[in-house]
Protein backbone atom coordinates (compact mmCIF):
# COMPACT_ATOMS: atom_id res chain seq x y z
CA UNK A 1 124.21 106.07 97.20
CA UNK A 2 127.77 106.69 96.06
CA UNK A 3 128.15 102.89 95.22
CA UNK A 4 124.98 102.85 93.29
CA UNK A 5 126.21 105.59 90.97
CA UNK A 6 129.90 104.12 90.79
CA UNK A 7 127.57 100.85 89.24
CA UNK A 8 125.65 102.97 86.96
CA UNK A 9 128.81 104.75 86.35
CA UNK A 10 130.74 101.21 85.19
CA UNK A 11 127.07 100.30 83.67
CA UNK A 12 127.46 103.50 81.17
CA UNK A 13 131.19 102.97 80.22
CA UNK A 14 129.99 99.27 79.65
CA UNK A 15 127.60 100.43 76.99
CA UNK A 16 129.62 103.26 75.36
CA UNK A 17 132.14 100.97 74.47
CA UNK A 18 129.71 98.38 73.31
CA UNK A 19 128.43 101.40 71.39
CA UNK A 20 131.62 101.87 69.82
CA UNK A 21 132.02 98.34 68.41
CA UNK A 22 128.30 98.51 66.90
CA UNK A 23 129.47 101.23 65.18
CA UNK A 24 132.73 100.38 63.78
CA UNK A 25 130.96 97.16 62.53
CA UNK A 26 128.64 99.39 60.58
CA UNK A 27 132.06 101.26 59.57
CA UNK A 28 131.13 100.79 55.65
CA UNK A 29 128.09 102.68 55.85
CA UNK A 30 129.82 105.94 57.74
CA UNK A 31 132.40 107.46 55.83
CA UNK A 32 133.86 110.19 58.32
CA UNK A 33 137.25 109.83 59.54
CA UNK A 34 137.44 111.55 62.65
CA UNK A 35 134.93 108.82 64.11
CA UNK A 36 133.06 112.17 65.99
CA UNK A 37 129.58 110.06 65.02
CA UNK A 38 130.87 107.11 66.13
CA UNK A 39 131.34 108.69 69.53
CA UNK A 40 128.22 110.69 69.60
CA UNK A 41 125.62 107.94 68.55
CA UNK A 42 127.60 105.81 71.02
CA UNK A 43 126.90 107.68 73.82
CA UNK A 44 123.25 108.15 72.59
CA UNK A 45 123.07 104.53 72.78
CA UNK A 46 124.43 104.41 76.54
CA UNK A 47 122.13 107.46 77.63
CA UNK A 48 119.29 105.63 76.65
CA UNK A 49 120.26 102.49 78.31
CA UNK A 50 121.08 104.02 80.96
CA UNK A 51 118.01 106.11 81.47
CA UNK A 52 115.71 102.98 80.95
CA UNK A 53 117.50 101.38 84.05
CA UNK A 54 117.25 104.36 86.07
CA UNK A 55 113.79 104.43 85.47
CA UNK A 56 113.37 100.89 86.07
CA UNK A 57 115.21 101.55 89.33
CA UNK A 58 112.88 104.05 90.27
CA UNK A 59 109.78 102.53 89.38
CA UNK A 60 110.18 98.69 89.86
CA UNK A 61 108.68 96.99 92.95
CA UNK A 62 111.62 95.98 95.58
CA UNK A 63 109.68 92.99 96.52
CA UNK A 64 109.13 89.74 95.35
CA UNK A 65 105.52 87.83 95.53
CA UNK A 66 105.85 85.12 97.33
CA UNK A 67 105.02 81.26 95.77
CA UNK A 68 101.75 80.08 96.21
CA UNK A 69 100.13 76.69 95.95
CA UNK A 70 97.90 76.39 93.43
CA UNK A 71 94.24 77.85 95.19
CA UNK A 72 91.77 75.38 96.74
CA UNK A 73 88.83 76.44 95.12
CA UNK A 74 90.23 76.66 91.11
CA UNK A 75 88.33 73.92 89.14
CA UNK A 76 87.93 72.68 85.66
CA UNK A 77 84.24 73.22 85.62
CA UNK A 78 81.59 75.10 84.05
CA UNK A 79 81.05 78.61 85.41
CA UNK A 80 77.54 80.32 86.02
CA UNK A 81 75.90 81.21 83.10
CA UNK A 82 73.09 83.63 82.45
CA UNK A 83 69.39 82.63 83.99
CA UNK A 84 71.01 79.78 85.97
CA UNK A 85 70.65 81.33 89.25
CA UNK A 86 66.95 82.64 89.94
CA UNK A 87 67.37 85.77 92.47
CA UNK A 88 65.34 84.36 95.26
CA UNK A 89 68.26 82.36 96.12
CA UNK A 90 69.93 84.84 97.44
CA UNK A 91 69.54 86.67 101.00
CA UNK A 92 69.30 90.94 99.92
CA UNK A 93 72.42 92.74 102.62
CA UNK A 94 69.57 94.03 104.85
CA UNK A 95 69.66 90.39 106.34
CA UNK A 96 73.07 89.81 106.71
CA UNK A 97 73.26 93.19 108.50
CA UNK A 98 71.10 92.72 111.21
CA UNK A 99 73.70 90.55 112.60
CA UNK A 100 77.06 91.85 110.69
CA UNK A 101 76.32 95.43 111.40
CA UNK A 102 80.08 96.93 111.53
CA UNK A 103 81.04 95.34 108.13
CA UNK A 104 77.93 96.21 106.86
CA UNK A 105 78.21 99.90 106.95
CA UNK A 106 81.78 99.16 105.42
CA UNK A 107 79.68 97.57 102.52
CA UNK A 108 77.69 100.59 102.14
CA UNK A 109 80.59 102.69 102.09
CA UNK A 110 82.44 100.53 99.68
CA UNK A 111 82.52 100.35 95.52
CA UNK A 112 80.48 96.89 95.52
CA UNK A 113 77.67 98.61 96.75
CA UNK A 114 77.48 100.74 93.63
CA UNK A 115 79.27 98.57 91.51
CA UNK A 116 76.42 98.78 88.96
CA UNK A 117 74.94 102.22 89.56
CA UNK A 118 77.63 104.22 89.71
CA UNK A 119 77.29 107.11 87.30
CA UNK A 120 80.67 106.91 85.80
CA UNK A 121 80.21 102.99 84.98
CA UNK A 122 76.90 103.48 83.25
CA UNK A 123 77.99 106.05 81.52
CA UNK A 124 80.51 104.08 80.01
CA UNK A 125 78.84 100.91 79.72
CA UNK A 126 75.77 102.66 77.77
CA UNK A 127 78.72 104.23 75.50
CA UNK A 128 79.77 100.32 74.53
CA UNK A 129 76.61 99.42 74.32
CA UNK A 130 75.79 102.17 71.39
CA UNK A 131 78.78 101.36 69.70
CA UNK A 132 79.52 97.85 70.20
CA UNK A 133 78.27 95.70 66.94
CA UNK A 134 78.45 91.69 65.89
CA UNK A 135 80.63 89.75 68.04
CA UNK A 136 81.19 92.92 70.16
CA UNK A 137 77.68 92.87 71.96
CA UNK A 138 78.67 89.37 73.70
CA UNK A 139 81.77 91.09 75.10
CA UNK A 140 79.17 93.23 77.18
CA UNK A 141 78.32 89.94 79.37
CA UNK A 142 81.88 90.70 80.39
CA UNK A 143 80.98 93.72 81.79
CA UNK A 144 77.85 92.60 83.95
CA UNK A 145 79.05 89.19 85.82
CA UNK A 146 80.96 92.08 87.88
CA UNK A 147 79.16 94.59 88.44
CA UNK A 148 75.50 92.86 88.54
CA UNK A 149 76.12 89.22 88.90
CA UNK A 150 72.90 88.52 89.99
CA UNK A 151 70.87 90.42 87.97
CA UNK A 152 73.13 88.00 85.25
CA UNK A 153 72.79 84.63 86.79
CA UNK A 154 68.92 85.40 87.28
CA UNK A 155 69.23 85.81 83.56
CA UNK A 156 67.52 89.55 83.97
CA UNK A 157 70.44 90.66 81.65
CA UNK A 158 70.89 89.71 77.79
CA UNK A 159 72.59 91.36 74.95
CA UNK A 160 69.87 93.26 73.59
CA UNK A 161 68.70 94.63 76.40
CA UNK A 162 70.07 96.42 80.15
CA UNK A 163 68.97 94.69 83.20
CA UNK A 164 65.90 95.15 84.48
CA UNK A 165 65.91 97.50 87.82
CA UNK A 166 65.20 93.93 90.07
CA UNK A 167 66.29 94.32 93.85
CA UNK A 168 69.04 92.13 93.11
CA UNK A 169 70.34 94.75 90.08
CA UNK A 170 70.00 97.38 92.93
CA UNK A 171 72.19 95.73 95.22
CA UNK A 172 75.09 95.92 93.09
CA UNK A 173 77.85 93.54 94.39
CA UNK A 174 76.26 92.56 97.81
CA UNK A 175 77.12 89.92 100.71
CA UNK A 176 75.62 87.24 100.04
CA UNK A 177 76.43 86.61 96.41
CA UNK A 178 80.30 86.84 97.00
CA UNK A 179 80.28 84.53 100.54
CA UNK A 180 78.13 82.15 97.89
CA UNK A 181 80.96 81.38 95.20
CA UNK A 182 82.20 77.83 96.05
CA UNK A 183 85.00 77.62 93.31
CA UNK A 184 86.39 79.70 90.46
CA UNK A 185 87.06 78.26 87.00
CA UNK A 186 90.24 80.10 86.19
CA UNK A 187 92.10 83.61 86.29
CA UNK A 188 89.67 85.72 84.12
CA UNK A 189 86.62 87.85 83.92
CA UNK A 190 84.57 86.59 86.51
CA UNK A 191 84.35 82.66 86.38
CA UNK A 192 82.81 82.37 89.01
CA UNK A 193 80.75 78.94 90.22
CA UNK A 194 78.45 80.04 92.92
CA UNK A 195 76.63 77.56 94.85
CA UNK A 196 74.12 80.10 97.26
CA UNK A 197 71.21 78.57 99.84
CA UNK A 198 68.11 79.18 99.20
CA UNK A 199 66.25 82.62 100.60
CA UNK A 200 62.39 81.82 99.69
CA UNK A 201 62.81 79.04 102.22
CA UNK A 202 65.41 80.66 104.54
CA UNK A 203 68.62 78.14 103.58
CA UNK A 204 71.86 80.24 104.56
CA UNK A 205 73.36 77.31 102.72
CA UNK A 206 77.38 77.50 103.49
CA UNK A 207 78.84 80.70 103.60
CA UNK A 208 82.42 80.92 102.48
CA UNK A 209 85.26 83.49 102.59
CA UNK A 210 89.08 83.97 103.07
CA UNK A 211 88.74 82.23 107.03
CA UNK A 212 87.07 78.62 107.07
CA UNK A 213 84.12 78.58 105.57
CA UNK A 214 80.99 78.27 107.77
CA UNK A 215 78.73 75.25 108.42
CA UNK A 216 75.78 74.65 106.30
CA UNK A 217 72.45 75.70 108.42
């Protein structure tokens, strides 16, 4: 601790003096002798300095992210787009926990499964829909690939009109629509490329997640 302030110490006698020269450069515009402005607005000038750093030291993360290769899955490719999908290709989270029971409930429990009808969402999502205009309403899309993605790539969702209460819009963010994304087109909002079986004739299809992804049935 007592090293760290000797640094900051050095640190603010760095920036006084480099106060001071500022301020004798800017001599012709100050007019007062005894050079008591000089001093003052020079320490102002180290203060602030100084208090940015401390905050900085305060705040700032200690750690460093690690590098990463450049992910698998990140294509050049068109993303999902609205009515691409039909809903029946998906397998509603009652099926998946039958078998997944534990990580089910923890679905239940969790934000996905009221991504969409959670009260403080709608309420702001209905606020930018009444005030959104022009080019605005297309931003909205934004808003629905996350928190109905289905009821968006069954193309139940378009601008001038909310989703229609489907099943799938009920479900929210559910199991089988986020193990079905085989590839993401790029850091953004929600570009994803989802590649699901097929429900209506009881395809699983390959199921995919952060372990290796399972086998198609």
């Amino acid at each position: 601790m007592e090293k760290r302030w000797f640094t900051l110490f050095k640190k603010f006698e760095w920036r006084y003096e480099k106060g001071r020269q500022i301020m004798k450069g800017s001599g012709n515009l100050f007019k007062i002798g005894s050079g008591t402005v000089f001093c003052c607005v020079a320490a102002a000038f180290a203060l602030m300095g100084l208090a940015v750093e401390l905050w900085a030291q305060e705040w700032a993360p200690s750690w460093q992210l690690p590098r990463r290769d450049r992910p698998a899955n990140l294509i050049e490719a068109p993303i999902t787009g609205r009515g691409e999908m039909p809903e029946s290709r998906f397998f509603p989270p009652m099926i998946c926990g039958a078998c997944h029971t534990d990580i089910f409930q923890q679905w239940r429990g969790s934000t996905h499964a009221y991504a969409w009808s959670d009260p403080l969402f709608q309420a702001l999502y209905q606020k930018g829909r009444q005030e959104a205009k022009g080019e605005q309403i297309e931003v909205m899309d934004s808003c629905v690939r996350c928190h109905s993605p289905v009821s968006f790539t069954a193309g139940e969702w378009t601008t001038t009109q909310p989703p229609m209460p489907s099943e799938a819009s009920k479900q929210n963010v559910f199991c089988d629509f986020c193990h079905s994304i085989k590839a993401t087109a790029g850091i953004g909002n929600a570009p994803f490329i989802v590649d699901p079986g097929d429900a209506a004739k009881m395809d699983f299809g390959t199921k995919r997640g952060p372990f290796k992804d399972s086998p198609k049935t």
